[in-house]
N, C-alpha and C. Protein backbone atom coordinates (compact mmCIF):
# COMPACT_ATOMS: atom_id res chain seq x y z
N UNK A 1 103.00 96.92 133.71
CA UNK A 1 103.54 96.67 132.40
C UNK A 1 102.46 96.13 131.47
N UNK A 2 101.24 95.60 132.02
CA UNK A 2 100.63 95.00 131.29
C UNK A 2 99.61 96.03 130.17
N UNK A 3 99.31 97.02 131.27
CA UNK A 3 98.32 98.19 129.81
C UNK A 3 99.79 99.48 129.53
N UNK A 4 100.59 98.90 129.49
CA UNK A 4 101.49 99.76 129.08
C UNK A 4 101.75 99.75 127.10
N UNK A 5 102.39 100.56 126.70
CA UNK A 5 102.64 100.10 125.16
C UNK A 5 104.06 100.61 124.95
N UNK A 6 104.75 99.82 124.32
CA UNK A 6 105.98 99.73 123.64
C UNK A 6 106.10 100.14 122.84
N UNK A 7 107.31 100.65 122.56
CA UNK A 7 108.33 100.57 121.00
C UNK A 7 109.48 100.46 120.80
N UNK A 8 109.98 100.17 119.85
CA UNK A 8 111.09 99.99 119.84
C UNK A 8 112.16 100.59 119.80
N UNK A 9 113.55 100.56 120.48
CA UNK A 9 114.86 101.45 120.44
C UNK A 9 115.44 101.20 119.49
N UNK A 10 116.39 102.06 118.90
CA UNK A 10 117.90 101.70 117.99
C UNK A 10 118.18 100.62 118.64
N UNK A 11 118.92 100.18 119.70
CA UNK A 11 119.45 99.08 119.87
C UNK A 11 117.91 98.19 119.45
N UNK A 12 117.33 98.17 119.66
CA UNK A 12 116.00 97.00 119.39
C UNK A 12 115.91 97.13 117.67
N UNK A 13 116.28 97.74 116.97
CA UNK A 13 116.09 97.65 115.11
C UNK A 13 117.48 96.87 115.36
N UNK A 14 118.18 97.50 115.26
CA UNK A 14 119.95 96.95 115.57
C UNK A 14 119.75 95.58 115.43
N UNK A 15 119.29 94.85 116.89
CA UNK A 15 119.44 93.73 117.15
C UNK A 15 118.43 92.65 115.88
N UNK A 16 117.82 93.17 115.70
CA UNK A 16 116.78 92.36 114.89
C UNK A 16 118.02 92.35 113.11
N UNK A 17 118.56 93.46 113.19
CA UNK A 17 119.55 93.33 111.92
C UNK A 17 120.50 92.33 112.00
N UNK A 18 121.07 92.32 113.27
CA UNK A 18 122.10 91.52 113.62
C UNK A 18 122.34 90.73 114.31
N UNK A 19 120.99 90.24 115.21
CA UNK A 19 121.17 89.15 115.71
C UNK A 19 122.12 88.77 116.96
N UNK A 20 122.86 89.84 117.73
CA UNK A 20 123.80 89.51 118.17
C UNK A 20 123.30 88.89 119.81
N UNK A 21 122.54 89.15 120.25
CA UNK A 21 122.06 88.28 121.59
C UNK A 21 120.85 86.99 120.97
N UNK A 22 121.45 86.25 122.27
CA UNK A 22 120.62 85.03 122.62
C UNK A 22 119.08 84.75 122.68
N UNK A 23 118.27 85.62 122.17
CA UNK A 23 116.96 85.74 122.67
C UNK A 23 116.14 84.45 122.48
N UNK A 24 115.45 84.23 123.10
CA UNK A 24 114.62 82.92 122.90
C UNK A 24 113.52 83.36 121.58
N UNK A 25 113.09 82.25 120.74
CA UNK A 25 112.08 82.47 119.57
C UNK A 25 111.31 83.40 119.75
N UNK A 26 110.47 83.37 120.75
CA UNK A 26 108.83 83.93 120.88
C UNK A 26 109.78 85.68 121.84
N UNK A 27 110.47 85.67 122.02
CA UNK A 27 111.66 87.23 122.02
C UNK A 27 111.52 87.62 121.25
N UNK A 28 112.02 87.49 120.47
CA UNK A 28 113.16 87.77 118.97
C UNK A 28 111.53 88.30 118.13
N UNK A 29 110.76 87.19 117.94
CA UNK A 29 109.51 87.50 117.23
C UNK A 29 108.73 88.49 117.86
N UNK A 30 108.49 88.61 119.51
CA UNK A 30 108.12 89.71 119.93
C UNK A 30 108.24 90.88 119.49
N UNK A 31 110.21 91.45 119.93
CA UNK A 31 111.01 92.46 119.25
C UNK A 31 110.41 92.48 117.94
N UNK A 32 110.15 92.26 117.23
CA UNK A 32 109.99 92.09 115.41
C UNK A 32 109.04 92.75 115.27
N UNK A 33 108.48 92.72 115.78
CA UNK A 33 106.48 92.74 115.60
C UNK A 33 105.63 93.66 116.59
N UNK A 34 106.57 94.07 117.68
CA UNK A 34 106.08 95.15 118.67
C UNK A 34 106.12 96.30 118.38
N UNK A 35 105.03 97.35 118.74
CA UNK A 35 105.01 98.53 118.39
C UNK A 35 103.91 99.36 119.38
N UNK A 36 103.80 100.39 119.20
CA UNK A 36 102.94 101.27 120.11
C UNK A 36 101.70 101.30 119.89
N UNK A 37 100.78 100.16 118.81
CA UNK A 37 99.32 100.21 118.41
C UNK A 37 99.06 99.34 119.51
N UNK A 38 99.84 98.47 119.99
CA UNK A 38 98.65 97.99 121.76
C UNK A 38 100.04 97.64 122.78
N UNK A 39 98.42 97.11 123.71
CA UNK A 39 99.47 96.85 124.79
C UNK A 39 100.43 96.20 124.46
N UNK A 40 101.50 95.51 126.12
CA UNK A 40 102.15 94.55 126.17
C UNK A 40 101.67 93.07 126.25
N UNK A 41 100.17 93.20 126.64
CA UNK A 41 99.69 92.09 127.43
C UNK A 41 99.20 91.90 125.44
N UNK A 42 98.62 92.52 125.16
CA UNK A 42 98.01 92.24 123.97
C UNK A 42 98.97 91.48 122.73
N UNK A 43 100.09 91.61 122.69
CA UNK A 43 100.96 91.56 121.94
C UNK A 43 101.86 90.09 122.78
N UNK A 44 101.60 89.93 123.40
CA UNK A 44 102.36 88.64 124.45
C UNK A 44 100.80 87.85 123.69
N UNK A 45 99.36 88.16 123.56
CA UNK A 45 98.21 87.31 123.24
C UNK A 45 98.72 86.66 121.64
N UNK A 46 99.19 87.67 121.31
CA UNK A 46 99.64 87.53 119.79
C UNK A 46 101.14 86.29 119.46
N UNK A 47 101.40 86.75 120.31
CA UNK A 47 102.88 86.02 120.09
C UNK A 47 103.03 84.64 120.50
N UNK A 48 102.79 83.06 119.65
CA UNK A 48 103.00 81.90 120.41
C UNK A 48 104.38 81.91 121.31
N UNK A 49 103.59 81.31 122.27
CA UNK A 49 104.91 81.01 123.51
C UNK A 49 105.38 82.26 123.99
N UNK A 50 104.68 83.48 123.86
CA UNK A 50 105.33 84.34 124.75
C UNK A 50 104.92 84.88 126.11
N UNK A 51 106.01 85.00 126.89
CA UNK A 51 105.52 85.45 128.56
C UNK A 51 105.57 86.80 129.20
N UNK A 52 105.29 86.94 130.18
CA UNK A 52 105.60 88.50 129.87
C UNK A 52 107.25 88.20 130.27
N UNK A 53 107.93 87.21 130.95
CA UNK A 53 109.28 87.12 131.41
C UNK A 53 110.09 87.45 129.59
N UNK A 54 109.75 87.41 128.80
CA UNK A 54 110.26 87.66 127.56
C UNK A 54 109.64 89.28 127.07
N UNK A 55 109.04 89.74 127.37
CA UNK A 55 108.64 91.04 127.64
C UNK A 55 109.89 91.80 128.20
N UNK A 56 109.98 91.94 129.62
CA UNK A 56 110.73 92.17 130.75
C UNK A 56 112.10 92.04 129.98
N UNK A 57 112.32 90.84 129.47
CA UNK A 57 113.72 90.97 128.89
C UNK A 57 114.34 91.57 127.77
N UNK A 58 113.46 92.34 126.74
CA UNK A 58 113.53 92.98 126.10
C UNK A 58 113.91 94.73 126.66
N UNK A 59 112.88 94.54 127.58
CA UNK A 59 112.81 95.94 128.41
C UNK A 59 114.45 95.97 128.83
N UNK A 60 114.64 95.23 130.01
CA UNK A 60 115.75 94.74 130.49
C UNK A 60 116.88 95.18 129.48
N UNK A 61 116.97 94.69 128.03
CA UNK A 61 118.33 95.06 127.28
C UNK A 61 118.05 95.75 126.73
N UNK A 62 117.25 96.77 126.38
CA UNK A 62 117.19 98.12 126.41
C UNK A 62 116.79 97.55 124.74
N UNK A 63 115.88 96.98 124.22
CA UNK A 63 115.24 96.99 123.07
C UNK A 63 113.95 97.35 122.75
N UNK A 64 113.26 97.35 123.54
CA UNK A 64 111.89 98.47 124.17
C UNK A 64 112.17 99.26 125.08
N UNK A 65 111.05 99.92 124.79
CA UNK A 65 111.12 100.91 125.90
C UNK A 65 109.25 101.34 125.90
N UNK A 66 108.82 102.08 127.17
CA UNK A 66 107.62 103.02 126.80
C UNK A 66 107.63 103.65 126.01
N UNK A 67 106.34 103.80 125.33
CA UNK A 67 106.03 104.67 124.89
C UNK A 67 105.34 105.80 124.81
N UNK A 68 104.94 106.80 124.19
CA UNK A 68 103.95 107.67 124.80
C UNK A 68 104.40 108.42 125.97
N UNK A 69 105.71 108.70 125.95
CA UNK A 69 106.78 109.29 127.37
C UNK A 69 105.76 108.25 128.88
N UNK A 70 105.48 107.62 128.58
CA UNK A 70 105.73 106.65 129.87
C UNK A 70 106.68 106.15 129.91
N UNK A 71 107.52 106.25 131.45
CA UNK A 71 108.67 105.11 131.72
C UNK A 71 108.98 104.05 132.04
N UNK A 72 108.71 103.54 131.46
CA UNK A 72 109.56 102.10 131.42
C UNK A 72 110.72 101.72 132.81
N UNK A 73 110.55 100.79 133.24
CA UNK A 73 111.66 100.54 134.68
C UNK A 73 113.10 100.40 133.74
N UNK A 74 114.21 101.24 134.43
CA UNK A 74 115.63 100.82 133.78
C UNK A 74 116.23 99.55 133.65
N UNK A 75 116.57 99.28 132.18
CA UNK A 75 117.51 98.34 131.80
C UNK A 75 118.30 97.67 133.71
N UNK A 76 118.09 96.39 133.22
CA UNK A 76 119.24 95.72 134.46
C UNK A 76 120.47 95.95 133.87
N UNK A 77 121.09 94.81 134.51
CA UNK A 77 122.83 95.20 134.43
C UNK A 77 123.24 94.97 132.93
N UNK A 78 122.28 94.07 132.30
CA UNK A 78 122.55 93.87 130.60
C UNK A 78 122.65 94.99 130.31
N UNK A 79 124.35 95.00 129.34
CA UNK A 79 124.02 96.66 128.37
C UNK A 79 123.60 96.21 127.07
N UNK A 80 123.07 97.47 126.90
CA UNK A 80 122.47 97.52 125.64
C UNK A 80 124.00 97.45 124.23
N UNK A 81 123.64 96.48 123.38
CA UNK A 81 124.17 96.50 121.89
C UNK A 81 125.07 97.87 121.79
N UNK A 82 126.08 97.86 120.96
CA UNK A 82 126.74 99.40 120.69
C UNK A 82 126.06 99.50 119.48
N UNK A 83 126.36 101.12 118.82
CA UNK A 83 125.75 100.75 117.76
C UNK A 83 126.17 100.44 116.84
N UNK A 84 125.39 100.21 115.55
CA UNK A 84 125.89 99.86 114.38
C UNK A 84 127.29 100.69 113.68
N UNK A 85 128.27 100.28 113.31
CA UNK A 85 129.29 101.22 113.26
C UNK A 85 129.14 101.25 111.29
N UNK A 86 129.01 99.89 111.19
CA UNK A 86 129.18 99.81 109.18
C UNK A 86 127.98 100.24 108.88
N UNK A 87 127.08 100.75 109.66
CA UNK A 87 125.76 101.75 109.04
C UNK A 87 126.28 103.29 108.83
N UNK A 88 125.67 103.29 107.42
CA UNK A 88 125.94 104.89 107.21
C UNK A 88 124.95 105.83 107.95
N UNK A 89 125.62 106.57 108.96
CA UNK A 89 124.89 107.66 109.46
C UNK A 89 123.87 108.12 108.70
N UNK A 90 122.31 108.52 108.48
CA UNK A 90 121.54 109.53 107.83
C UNK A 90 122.18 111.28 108.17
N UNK A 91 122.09 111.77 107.03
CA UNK A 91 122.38 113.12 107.35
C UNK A 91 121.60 113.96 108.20
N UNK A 92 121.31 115.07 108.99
CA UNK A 92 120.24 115.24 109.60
C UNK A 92 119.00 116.06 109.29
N UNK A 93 119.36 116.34 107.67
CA UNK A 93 117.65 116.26 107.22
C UNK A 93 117.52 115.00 106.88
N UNK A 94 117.83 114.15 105.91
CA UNK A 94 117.85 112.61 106.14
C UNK A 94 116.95 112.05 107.05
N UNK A 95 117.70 112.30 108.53
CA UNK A 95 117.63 111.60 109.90
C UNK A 95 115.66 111.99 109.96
N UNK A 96 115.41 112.71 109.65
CA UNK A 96 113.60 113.34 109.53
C UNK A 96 113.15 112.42 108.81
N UNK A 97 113.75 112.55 107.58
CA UNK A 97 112.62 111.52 105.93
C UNK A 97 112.84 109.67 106.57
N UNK A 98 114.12 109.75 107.24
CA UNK A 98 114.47 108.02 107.82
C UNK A 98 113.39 107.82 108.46
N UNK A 99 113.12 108.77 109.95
CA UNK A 99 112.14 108.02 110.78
C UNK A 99 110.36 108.37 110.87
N UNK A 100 109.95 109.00 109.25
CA UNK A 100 108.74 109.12 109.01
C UNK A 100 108.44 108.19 108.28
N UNK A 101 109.59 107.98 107.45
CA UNK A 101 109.31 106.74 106.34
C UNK A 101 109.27 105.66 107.14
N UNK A 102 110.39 105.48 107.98
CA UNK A 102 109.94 104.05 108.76
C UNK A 102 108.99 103.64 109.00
N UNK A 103 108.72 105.20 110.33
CA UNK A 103 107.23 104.92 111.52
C UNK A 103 106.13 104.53 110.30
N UNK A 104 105.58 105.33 108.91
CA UNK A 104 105.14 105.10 108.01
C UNK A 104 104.40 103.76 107.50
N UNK A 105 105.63 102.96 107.20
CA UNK A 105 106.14 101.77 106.40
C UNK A 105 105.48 100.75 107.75
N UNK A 106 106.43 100.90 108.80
CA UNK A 106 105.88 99.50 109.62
C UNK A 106 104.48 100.10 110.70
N UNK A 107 104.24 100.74 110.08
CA UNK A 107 102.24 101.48 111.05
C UNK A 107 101.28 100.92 109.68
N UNK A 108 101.34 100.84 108.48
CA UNK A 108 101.04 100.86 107.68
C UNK A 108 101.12 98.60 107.04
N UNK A 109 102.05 98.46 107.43
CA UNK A 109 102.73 96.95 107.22
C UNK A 109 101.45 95.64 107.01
N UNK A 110 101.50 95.37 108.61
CA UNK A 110 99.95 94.73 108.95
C UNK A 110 98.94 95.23 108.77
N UNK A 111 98.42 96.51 108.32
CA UNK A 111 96.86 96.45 108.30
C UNK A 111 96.79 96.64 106.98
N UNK A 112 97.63 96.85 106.03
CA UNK A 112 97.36 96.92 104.59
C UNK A 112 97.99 95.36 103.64
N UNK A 113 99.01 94.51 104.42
CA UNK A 113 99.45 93.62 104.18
C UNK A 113 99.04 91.86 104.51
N UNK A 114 98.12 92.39 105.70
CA UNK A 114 98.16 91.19 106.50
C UNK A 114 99.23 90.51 107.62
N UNK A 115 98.69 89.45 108.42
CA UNK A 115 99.74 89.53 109.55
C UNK A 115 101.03 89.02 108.88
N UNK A 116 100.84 87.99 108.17
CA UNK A 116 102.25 86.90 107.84
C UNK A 116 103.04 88.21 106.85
N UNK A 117 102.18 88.47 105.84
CA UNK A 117 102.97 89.18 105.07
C UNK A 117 103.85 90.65 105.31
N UNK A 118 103.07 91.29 106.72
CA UNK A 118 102.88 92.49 107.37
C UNK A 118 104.30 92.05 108.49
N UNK A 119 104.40 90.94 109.03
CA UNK A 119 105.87 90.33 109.68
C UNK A 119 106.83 90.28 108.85
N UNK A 120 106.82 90.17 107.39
CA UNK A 120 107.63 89.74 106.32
C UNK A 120 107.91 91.06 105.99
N UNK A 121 106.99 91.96 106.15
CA UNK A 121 107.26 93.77 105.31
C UNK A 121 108.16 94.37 106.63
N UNK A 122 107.64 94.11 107.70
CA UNK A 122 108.28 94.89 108.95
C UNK A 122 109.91 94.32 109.10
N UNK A 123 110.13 93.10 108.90
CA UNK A 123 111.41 92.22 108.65
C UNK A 123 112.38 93.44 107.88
N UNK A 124 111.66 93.39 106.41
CA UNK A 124 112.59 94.06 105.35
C UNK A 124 112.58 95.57 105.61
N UNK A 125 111.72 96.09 106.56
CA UNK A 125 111.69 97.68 106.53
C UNK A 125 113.11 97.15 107.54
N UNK A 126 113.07 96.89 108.55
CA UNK A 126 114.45 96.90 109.70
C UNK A 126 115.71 96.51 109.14
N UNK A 127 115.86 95.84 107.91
CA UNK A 127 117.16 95.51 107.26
C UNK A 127 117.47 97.16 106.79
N UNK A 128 116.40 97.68 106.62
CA UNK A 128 116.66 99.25 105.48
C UNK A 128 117.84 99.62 106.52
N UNK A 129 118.87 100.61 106.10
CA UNK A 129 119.93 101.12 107.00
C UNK A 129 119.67 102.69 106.50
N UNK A 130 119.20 103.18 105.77
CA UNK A 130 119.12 104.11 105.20
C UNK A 130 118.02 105.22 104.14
N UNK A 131 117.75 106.43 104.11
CA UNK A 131 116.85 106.58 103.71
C UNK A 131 117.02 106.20 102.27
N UNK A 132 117.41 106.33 101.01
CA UNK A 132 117.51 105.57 100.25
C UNK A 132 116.65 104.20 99.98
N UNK A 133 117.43 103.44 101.15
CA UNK A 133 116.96 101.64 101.01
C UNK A 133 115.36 101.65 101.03
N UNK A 134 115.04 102.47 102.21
CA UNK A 134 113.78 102.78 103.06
C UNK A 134 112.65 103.01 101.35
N UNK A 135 113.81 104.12 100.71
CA UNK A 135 112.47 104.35 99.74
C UNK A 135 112.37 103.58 98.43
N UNK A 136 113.59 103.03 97.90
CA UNK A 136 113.47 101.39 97.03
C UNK A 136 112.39 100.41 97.55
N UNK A 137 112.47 100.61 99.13
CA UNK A 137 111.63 99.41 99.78
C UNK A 137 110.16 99.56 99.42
N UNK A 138 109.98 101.17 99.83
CA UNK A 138 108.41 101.92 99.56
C UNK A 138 107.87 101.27 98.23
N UNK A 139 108.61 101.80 97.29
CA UNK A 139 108.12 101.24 96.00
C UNK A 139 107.49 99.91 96.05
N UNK A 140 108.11 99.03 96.47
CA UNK A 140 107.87 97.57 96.42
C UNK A 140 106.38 97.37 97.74
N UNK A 141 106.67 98.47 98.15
CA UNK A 141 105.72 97.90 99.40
C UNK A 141 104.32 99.23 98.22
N UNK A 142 104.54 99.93 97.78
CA UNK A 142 103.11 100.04 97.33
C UNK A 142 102.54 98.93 96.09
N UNK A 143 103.72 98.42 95.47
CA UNK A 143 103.54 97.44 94.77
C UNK A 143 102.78 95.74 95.20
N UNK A 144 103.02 95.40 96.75
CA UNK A 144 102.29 94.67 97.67
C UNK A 144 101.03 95.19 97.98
N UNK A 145 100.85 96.05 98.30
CA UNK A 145 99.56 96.84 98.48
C UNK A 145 98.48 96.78 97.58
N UNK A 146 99.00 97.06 96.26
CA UNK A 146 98.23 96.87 94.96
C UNK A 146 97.80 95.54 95.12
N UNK A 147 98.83 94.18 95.07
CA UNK A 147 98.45 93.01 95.31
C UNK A 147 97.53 92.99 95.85
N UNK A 148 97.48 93.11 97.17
CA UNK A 148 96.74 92.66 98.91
C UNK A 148 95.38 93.26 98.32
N UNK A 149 95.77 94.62 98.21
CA UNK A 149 94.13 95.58 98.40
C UNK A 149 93.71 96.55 97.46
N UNK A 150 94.45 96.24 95.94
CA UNK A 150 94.32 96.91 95.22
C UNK A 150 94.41 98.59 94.29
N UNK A 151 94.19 98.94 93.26
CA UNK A 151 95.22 100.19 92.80
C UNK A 151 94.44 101.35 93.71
N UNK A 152 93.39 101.41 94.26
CA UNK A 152 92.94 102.47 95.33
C UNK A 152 94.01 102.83 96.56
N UNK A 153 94.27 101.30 97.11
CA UNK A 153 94.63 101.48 98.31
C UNK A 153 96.22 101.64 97.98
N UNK A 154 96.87 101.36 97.10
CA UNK A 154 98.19 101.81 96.27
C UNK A 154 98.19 103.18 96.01
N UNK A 155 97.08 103.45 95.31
CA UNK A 155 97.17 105.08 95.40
C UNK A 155 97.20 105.95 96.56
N UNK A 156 96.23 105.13 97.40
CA UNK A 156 96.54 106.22 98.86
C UNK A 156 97.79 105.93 99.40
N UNK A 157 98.54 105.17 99.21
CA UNK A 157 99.61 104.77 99.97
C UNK A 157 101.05 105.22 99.74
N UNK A 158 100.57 105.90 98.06
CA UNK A 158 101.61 106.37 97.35
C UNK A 158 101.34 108.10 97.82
N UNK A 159 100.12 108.60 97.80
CA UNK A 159 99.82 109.89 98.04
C UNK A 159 100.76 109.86 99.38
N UNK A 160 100.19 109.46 100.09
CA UNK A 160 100.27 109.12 102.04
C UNK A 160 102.58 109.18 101.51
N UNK A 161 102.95 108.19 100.83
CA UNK A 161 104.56 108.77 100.61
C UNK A 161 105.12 109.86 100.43
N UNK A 162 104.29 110.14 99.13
CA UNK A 162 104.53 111.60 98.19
C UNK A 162 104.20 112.54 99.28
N UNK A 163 103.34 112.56 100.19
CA UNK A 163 103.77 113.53 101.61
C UNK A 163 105.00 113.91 102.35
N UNK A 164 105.33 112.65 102.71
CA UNK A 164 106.17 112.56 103.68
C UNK A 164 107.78 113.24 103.16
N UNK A 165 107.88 113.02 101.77
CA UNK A 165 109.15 113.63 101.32
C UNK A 165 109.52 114.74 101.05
């Protein structure tokens, strides 16, 4: 598990929306902030107070998973979250522009934002429920960008959008 890399499931965005399990702090912040740019071990370096036993338990309730079609050991007896029911379905061209803009938005978060602010952008991309929200959000996040790193790196960031749609 340790040179393995993660990402996150629906139930793992889910839960970060809603909060509905117990996870301990340095969990919860894990889930938040994990993604498939490194390891597990690397990302446990990152995270105060985290073990890999908070790793494992993520795995465990089915809020990570491998990535890169590596498998991941199956969820224990914890089930995973149902899903969101008061989320509006994406349509299924939608369901395409939802999870480019996402992957997009939070690949893009921390290295153009910084870490604190890049935790704060990845936060508000996972509240998005929809492609819509996702692209109100864009706006604002090339508008941070400009801040952080100026109208160059705004412009590529806006080009790098104006793709994806």
């Amino acid at each position: 598990m340790a040179s393995t890399k993660f990402r996150k499931t629906e139930a793992g965005r889910a839960e970060i929306r809603e909060r509905r399990q117990a996870l301990s702090r340095p969990a919860r912040n894990l889930l938040v902030i994990i993604d498939d740019s490194r390891t597990g071990d690397e990302w446990l370096g990152l995270v105060a107070g985290a073990a890999p036993a908070d790793l494992q338990a993520l795995v465990d309730a089915g809020f990570v998973q491998a990535a890169a079609g590596v498998q991941a050991p199956p969820p224990a007896a914890a089930p995973a979250p149902p899903p969101v029911a008061d989320a509006p379905a994406p349509a299924s061209m939608d369901a395409a522009s939802f999870r480019a803009l996402y992957d997009y938005l939070t690949a893009q978060a921390r290295p153009r934002l910084g870490l604190i602010k890049g935790y704060r952008a990845v936060l508000d991309i996972e509240r998005s429920t929809d492609v819509a929200a996702l692209r109100r959000y864009a706006e604002h996040f090339i508008e941070q960008v400009r801040a952080a790193q100026g109208t160059d790196a705004a412009a590529e960031v806006q080009r790098d959008l104006a793709a994806l749609r």
